[in-house]
C-alpha atoms as a PDB file:
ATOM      1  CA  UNK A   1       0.000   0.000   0.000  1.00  0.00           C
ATOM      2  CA  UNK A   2       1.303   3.347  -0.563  1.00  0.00           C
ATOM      3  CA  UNK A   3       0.680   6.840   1.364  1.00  0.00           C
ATOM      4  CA  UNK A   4       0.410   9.840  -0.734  1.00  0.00           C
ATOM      5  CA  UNK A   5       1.454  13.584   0.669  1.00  0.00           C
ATOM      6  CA  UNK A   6       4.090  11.977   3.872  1.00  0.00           C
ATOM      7  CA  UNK A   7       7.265  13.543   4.399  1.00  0.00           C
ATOM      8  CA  UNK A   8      10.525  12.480   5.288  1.00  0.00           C
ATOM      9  CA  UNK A   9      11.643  14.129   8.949  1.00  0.00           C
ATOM     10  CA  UNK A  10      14.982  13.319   8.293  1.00  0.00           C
ATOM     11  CA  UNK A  11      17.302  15.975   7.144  1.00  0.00           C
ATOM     12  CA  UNK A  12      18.259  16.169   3.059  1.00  0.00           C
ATOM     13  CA  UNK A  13      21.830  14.211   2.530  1.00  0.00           C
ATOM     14  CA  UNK A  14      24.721  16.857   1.698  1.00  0.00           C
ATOM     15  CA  UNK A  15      26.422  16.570  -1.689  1.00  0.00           C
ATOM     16  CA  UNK A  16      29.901  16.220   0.086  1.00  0.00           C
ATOM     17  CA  UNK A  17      31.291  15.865   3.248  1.00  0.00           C
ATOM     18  CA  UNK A  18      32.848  18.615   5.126  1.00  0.00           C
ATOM     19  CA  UNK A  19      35.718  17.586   7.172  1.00  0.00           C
ATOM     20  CA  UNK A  20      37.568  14.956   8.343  1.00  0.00           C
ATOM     21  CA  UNK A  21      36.437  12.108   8.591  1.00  0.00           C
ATOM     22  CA  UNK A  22      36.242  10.630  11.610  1.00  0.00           C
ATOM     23  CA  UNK A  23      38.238   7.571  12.851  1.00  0.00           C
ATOM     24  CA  UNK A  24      36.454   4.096  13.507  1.00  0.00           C
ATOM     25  CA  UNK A  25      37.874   1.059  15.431  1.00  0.00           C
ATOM     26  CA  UNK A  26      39.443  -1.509  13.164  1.00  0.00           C
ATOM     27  CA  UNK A  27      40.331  -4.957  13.402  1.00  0.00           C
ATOM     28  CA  UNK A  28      44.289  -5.049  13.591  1.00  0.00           C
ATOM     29  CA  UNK A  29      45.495  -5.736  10.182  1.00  0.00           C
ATOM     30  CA  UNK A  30      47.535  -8.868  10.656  1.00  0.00           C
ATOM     31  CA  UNK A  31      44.815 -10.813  12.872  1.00  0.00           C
ATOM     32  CA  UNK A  32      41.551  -9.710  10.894  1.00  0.00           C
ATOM     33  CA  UNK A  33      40.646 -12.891   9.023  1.00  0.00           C
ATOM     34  CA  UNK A  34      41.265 -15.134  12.139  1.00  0.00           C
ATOM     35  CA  UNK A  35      39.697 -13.023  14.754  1.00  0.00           C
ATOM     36  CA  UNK A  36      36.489 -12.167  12.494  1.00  0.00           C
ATOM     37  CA  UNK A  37      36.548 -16.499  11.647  1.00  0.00           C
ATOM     38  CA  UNK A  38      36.383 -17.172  15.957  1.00  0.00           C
ATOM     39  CA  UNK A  39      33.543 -14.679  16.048  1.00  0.00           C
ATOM     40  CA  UNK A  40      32.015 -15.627  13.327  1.00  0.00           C
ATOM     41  CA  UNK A  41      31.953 -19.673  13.684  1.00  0.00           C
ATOM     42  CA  UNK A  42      31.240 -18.634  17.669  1.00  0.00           C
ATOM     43  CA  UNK A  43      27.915 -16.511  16.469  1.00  0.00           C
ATOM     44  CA  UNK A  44      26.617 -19.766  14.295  1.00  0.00           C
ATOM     45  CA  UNK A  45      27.145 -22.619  16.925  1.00  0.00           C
ATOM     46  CA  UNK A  46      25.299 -20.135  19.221  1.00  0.00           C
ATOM     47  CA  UNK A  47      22.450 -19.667  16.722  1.00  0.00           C
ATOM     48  CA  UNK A  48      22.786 -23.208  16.025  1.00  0.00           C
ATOM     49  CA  UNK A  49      22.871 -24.333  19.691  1.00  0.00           C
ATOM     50  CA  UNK A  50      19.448 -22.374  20.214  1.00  0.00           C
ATOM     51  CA  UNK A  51      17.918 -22.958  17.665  1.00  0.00           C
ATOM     52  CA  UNK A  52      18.016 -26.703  18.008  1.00  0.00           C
ATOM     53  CA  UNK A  53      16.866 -26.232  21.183  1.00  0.00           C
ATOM     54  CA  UNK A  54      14.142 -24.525  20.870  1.00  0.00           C
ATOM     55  CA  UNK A  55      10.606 -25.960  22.350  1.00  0.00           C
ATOM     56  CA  UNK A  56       9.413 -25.869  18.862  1.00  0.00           C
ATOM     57  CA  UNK A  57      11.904 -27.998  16.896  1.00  0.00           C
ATOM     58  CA  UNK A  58      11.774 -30.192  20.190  1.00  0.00           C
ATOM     59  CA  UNK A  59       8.058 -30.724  19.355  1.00  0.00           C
ATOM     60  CA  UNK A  60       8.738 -31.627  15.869  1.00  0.00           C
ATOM     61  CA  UNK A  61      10.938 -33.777  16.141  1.00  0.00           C
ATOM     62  CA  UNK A  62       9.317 -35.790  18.494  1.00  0.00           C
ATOM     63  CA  UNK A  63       5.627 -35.662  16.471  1.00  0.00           C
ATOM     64  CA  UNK A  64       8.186 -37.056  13.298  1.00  0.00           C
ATOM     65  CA  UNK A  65       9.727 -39.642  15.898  1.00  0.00           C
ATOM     66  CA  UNK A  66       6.620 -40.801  16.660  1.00  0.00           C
ATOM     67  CA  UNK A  67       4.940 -41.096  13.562  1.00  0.00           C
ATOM     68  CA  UNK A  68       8.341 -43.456  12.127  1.00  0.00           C
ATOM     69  CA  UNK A  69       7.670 -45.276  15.256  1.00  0.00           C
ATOM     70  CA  UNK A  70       3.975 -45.758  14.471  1.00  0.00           C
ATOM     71  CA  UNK A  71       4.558 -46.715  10.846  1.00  0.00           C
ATOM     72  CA  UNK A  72       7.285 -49.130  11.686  1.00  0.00           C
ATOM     73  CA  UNK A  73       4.807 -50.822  14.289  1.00  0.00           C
ATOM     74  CA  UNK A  74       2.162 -50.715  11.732  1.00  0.00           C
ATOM     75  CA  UNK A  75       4.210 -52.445   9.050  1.00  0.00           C
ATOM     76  CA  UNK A  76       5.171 -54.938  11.830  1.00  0.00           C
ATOM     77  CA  UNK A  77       1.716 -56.011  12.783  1.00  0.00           C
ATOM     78  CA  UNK A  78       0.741 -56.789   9.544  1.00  0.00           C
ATOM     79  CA  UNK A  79       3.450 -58.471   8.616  1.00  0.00           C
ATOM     80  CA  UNK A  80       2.978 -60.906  11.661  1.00  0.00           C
ATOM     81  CA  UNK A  81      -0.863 -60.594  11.072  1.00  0.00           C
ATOM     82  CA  UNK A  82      -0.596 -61.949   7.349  1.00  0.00           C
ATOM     83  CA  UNK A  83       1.574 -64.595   8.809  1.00  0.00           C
ATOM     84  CA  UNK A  84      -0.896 -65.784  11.699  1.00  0.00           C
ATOM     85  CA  UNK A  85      -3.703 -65.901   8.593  1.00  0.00           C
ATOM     86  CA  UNK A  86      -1.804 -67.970   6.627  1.00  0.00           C
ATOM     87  CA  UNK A  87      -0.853 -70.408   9.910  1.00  0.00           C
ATOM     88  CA  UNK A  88      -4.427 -70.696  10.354  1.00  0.00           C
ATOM     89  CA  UNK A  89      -5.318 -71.123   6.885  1.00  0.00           C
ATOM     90  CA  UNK A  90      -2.975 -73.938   6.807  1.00  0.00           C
ATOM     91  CA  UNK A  91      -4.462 -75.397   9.585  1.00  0.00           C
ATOM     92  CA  UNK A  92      -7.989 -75.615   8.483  1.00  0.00           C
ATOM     93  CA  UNK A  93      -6.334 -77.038   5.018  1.00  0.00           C
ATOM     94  CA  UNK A  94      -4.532 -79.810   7.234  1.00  0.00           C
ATOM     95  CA  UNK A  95      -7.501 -80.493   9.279  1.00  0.00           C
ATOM     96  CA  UNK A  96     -10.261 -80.890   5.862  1.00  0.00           C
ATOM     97  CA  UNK A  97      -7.775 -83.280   4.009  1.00  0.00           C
ATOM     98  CA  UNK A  98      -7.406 -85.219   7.398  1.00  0.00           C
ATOM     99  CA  UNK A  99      -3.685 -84.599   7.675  1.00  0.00           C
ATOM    100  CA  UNK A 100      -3.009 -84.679  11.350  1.00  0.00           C
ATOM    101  CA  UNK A 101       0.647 -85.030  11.461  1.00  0.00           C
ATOM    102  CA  UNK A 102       0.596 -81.678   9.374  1.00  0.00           C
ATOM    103  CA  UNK A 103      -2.044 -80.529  11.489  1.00  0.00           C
ATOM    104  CA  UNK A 104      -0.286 -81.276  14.814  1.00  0.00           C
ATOM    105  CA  UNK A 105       2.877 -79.422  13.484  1.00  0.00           C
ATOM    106  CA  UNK A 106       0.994 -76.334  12.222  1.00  0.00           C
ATOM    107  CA  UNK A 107      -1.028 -76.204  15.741  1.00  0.00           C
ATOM    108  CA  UNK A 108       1.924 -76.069  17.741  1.00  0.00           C
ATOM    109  CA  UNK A 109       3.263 -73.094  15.301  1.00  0.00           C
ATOM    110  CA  UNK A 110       0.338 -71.478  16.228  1.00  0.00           C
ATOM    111  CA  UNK A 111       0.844 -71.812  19.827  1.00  0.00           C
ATOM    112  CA  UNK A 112       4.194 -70.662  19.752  1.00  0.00           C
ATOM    113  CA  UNK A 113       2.887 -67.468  17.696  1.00  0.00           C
ATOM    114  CA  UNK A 114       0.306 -66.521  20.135  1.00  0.00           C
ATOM    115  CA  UNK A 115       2.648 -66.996  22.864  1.00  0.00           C
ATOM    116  CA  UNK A 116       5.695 -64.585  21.679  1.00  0.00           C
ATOM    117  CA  UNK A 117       3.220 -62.233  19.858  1.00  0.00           C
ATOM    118  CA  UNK A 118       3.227 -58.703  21.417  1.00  0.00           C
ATOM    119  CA  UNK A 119      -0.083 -57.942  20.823  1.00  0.00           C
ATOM    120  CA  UNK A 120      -1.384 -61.141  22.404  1.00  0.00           C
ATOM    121  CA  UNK A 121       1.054 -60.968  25.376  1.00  0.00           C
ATOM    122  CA  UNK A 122       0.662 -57.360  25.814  1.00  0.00           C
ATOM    123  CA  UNK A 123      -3.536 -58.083  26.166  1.00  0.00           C
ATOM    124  CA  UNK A 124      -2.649 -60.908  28.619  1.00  0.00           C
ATOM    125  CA  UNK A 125      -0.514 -58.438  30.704  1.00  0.00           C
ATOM    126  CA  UNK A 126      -3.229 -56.159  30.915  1.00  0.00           C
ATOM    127  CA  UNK A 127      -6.350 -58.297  31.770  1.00  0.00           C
ATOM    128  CA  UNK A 128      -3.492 -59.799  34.344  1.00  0.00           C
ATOM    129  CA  UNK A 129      -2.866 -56.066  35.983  1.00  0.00           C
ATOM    130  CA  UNK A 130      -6.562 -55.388  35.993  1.00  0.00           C
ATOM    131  CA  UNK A 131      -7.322 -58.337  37.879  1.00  0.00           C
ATOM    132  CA  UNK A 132      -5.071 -57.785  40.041  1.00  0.00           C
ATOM    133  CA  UNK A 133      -5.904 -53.962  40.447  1.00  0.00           C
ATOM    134  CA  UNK A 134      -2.376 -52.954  39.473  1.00  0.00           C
ATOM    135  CA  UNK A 135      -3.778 -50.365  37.380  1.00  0.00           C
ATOM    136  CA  UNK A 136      -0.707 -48.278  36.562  1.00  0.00           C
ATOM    137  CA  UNK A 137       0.846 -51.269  34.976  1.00  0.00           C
ATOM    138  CA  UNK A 138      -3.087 -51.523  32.920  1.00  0.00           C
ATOM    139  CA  UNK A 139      -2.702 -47.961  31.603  1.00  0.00           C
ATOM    140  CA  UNK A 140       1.044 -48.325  30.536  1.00  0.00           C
ATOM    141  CA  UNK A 141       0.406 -52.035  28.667  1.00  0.00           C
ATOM    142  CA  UNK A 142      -2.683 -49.870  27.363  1.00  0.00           C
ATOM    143  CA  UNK A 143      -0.933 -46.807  25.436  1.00  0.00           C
ATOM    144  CA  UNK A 144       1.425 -49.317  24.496  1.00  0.00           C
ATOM    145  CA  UNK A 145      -1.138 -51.030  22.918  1.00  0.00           C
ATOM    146  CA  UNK A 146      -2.122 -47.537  21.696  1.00  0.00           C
ATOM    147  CA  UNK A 147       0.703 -47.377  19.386  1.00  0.00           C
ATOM    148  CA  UNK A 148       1.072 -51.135  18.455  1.00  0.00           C
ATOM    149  CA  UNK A 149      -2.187 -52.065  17.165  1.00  0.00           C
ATOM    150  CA  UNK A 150      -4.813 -49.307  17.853  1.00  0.00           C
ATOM    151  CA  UNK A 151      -7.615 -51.615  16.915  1.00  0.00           C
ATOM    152  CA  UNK A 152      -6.634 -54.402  19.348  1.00  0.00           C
ATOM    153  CA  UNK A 153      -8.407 -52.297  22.177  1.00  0.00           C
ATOM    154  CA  UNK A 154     -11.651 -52.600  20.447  1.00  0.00           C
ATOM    155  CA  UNK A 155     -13.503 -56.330  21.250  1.00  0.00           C
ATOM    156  CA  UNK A 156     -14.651 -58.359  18.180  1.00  0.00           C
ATOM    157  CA  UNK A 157     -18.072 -57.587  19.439  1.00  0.00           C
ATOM    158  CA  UNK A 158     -20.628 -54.843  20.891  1.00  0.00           C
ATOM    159  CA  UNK A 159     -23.606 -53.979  22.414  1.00  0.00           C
ATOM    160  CA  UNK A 160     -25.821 -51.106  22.759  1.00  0.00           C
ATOM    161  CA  UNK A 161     -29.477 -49.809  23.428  1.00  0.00           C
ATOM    162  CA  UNK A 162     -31.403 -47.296  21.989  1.00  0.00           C
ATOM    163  CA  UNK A 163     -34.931 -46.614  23.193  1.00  0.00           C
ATOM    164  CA  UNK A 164     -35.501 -49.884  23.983  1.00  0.00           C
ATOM    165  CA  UNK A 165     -33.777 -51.811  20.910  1.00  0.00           C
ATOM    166  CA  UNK A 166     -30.524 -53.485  21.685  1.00  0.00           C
ATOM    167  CA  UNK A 167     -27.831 -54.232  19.112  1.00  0.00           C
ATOM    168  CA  UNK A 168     -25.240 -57.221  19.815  1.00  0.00           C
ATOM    169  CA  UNK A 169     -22.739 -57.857  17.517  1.00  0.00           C
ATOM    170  CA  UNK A 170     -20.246 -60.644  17.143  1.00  0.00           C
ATOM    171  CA  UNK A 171     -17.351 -60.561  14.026  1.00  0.00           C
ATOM    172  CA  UNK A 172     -15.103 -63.632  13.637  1.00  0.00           C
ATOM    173  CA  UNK A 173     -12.656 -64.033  10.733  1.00  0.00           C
ATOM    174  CA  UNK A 174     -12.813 -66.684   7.924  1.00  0.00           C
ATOM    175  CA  UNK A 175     -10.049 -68.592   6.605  1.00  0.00           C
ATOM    176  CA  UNK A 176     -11.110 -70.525   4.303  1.00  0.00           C
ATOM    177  CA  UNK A 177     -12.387 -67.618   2.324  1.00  0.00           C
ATOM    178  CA  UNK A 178      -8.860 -64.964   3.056  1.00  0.00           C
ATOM    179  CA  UNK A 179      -5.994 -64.875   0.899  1.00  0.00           C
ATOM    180  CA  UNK A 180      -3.745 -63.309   3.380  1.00  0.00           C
ATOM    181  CA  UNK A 181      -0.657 -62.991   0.360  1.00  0.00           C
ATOM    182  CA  UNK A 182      -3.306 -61.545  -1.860  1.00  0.00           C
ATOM    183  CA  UNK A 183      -4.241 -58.641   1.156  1.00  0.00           C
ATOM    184  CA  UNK A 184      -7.880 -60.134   1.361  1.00  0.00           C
ATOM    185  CA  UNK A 185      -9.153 -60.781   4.404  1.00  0.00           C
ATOM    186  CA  UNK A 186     -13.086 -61.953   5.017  1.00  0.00           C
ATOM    187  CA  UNK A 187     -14.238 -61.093   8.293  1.00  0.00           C
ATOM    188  CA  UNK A 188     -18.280 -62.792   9.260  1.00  0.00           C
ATOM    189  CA  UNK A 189     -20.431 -60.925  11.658  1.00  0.00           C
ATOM    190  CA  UNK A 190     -23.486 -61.631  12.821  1.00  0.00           C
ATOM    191  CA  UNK A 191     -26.020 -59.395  14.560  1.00  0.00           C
ATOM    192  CA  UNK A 192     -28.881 -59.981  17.323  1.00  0.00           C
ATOM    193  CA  UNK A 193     -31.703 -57.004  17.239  1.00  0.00           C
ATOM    194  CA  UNK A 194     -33.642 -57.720  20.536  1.00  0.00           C
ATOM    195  CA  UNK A 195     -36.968 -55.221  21.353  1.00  0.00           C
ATOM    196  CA  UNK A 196     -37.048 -54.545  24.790  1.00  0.00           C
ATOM    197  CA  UNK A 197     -39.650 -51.498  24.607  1.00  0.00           C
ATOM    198  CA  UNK A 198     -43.554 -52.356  24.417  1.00  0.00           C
ATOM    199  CA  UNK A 199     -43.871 -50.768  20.940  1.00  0.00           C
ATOM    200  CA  UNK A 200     -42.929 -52.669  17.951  1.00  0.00           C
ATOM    201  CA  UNK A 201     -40.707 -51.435  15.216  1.00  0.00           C
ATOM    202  CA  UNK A 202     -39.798 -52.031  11.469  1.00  0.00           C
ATOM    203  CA  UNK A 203     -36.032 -51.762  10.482  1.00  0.00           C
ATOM    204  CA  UNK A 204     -36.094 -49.899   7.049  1.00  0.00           C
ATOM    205  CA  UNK A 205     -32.629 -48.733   6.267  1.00  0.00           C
ATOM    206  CA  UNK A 206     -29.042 -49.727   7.831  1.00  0.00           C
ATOM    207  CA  UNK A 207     -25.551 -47.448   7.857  1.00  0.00           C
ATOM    208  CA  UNK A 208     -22.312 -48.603   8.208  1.00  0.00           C
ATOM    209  CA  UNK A 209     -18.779 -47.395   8.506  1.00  0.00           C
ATOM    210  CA  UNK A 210     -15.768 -49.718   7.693  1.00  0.00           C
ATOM    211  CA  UNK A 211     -12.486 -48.183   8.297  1.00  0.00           C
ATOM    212  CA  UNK A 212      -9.482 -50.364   7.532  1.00  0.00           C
ATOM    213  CA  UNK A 213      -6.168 -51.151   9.491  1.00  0.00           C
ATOM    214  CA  UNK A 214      -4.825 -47.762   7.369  1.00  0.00           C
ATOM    215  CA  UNK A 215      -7.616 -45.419   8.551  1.00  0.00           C
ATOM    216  CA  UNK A 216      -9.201 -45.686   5.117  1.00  0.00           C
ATOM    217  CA  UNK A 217     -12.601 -45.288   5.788  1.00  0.00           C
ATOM    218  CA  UNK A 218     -16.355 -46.305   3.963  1.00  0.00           C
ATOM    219  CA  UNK A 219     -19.562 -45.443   4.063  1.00  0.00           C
ATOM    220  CA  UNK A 220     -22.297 -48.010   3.263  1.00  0.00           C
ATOM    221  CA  UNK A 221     -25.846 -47.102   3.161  1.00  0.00           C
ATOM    222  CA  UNK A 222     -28.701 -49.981   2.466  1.00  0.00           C
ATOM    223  CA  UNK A 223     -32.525 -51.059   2.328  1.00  0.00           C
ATOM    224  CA  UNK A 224     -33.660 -53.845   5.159  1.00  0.00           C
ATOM    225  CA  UNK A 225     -30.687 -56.080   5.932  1.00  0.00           C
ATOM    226  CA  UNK A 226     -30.152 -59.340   4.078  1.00  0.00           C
ATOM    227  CA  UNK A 227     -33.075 -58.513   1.724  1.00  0.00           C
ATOM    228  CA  UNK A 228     -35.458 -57.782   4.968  1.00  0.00           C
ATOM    229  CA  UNK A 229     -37.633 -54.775   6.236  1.00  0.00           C
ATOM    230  CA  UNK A 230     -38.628 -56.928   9.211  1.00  0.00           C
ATOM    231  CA  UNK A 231     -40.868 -56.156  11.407  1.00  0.00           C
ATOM    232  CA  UNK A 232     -39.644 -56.752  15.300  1.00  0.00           C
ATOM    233  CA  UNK A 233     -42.454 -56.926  18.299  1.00  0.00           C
ATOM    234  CA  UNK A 234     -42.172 -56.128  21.728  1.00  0.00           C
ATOM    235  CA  UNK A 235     -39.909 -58.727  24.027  1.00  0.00           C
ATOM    236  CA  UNK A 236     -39.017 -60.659  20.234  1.00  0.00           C
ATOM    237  CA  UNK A 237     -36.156 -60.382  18.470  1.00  0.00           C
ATOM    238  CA  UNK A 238     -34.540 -60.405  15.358  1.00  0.00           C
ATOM    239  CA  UNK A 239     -31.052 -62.280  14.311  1.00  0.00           C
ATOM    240  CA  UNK A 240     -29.006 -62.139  10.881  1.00  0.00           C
ATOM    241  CA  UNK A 241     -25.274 -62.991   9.773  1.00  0.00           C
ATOM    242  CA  UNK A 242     -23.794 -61.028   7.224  1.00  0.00           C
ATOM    243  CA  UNK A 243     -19.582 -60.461   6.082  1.00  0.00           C
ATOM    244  CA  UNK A 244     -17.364 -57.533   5.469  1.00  0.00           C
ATOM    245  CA  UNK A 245     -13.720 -58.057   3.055  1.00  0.00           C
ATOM    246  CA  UNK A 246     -11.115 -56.136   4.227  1.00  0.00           C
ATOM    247  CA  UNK A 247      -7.967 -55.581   2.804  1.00  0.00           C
ATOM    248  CA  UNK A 248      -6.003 -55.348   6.026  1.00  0.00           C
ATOM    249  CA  UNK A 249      -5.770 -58.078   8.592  1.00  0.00           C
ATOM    250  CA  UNK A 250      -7.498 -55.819  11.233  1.00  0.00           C
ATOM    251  CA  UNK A 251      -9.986 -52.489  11.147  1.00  0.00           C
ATOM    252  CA  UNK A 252     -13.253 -51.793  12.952  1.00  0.00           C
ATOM    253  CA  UNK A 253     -16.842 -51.524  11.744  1.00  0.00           C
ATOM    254  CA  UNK A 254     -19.896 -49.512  13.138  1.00  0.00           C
ATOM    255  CA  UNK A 255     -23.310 -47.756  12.186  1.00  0.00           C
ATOM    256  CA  UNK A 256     -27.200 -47.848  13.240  1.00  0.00           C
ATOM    257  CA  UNK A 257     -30.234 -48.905  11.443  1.00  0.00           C
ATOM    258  CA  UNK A 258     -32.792 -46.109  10.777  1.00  0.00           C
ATOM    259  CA  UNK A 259     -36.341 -47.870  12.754  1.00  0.00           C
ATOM    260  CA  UNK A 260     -39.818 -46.522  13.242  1.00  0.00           C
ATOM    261  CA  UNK A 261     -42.576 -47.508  15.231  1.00  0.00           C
ATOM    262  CA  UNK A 262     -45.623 -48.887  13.611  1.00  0.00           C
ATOM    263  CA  UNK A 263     -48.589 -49.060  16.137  1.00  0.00           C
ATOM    264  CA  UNK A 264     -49.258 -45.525  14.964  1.00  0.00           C
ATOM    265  CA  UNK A 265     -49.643 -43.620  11.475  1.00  0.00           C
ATOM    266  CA  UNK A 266     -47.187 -41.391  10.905  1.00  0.00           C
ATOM    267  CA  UNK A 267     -44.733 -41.948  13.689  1.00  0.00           C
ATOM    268  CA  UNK A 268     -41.147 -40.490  12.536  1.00  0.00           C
ATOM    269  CA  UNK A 269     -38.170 -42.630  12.379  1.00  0.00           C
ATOM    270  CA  UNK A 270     -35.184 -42.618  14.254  1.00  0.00           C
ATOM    271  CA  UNK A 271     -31.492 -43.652  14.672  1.00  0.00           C
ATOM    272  CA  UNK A 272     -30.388 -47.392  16.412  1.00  0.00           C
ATOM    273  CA  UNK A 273     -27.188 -46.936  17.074  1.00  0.00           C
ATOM    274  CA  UNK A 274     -24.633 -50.413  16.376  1.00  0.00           C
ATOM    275  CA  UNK A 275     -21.308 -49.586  18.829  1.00  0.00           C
ATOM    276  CA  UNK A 276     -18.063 -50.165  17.279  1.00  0.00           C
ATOM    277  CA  UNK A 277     -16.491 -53.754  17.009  1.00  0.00           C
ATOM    278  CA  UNK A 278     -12.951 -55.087  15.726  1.00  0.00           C
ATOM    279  CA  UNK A 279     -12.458 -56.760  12.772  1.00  0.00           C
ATOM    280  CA  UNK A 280      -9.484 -59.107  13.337  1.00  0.00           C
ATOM    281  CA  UNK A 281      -7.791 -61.770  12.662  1.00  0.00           C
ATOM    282  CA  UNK A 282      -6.118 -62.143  16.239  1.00  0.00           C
ATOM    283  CA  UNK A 283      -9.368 -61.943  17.815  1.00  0.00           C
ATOM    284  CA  UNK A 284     -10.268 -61.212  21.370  1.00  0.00           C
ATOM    285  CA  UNK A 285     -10.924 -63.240  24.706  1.00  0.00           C
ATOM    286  CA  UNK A 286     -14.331 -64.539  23.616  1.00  0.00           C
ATOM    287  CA  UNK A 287     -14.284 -66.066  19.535  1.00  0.00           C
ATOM    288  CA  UNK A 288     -17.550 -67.531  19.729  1.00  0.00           C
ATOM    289  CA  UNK A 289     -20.330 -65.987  17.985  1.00  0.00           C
ATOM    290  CA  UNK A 290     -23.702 -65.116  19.365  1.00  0.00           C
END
């Protein structure tokens, strides 16, 4: 922006100057370059010094640390994840054909998996420390779990209630229809709607959102479920099994199924909410479905 009609206060420069000139201090002549190198190399580690130490490169650095370390732990799990598939895989292989000795051997590989991985162990440690109320040692196996495998906190199954209507969920994972070395990974769920209110209710539309182990995210928006608008009385309820493919050995799923009552005309319809549940092929505590 410019200023129009300002004035310089300062007086008008003078065409030569009148005088002598006066003396300044100078660097002795033979030392010069050495001196002005000390001062000079001195003034840089000292800009150097604080600027490296300053609380915002501190912060960066350790938001960049952490994000290696979270990518490295990522890359890790699956690794070990596509390796557990393909053990269990095996296993089911081994067990159809009748191959026991095979069976046997891949079933103690197993073992030994679930035993050293840290996942798995880490879990154990936890439920452990809980139990025994040593609940320091609960939150640290926790945020370590934070950073290993974020879905790992999350239970293979759920259950909430919304005006009356309770949602249970139970996923398992499917190896006979995974091809771990392929990145596909099938994952079954099946779902219990039970009406605990003294109204019944029609399920007309369902929602979900699938995010993978990379935090890739999908909406998925439906009529019914399985081909179904049913219709769910009072103290009855309603039970389907449906699948999700993932391409990541873990990742979580949630949503709600848009109901409305239908003992009166006209009544609006509103939101059942289905609480988030892992998809994974490690599993949790409980693998049984409902």
């Amino acid at each position: 922006m410019q200023c129009a009609g300002l004035r310089s206060s300062s007086p008008a420069p003078t065409t030569a100057w009148m005088g002598r000139r006066p003396r300044t201090a100078r660097w002795p002549r033979g030392r010069l370059p050495a001196a002005r190198r000390v001062v000079v190399a001195s003034a840089a580690a000292s800009d150097a010094n604080s600027s490296s130490n300053s609380p915002g490169k501190d912060e960066e650095r350790e938001e960049v640390a952490r994000k290696e370390k979270e990518e490295k732990a990522a890359a890790s799990l699956l690794m070990r994840s596509q390796k557990y598939a393909m053990l269990k895989q095996q296993l089911a292989v081994a067990a159809q054909f009748e191959d026991y000795k095979e069976a046997a051997r891949l079933r103690d590989s197993l073992r030994s998996f679930e035993e050293e991985e840290p996942v798995l162990c880490l879990r154990r440690l936890m439920k452990k420390a809980i139990q025994e109320e040593r609940f320091e040692d609960a939150a640290k196996y926790r945020d370590e779990l934070k950073i290993l495998a974020p879905h790992s906190l999350l239970k293979c199954s759920s259950d909430a209630t919304t005006l009356g209507i309770r949602v249970q969920v139970r996923s398992v994972y499917i190896e006979s229809r995974s091809q771990p070395l392929k990145g596909q990974f099938f994952f079954a769920y099946r779902i219990r709607i039970t009406n605990n209110s003294q109204r019944p209710v029609q399920l007309l539309r369902r929602h979900w959102i699938v995010t993978d182990g990379n935090g890739r995210t999908e909406n998925i928006w439906g009529v019914g479920v399985v081909g179904e608008q049913p219709v769910i009385f009072p103290r009855t309820g309603f039970e389907y099994s449906s699948a999700c493919p993932l391409s990541t050995p873990n990742g979580r799923m949630e949503g709600d199924f848009e109901m409305k009552h239908i003992d009166k005309a006209g009544s609006s319809t509103f939101n059942v909410a289905i609480a988030p549940f892992s998809l994974s092929i490690l599993g949790d505590d409980n693998d049984v479905l409902l």
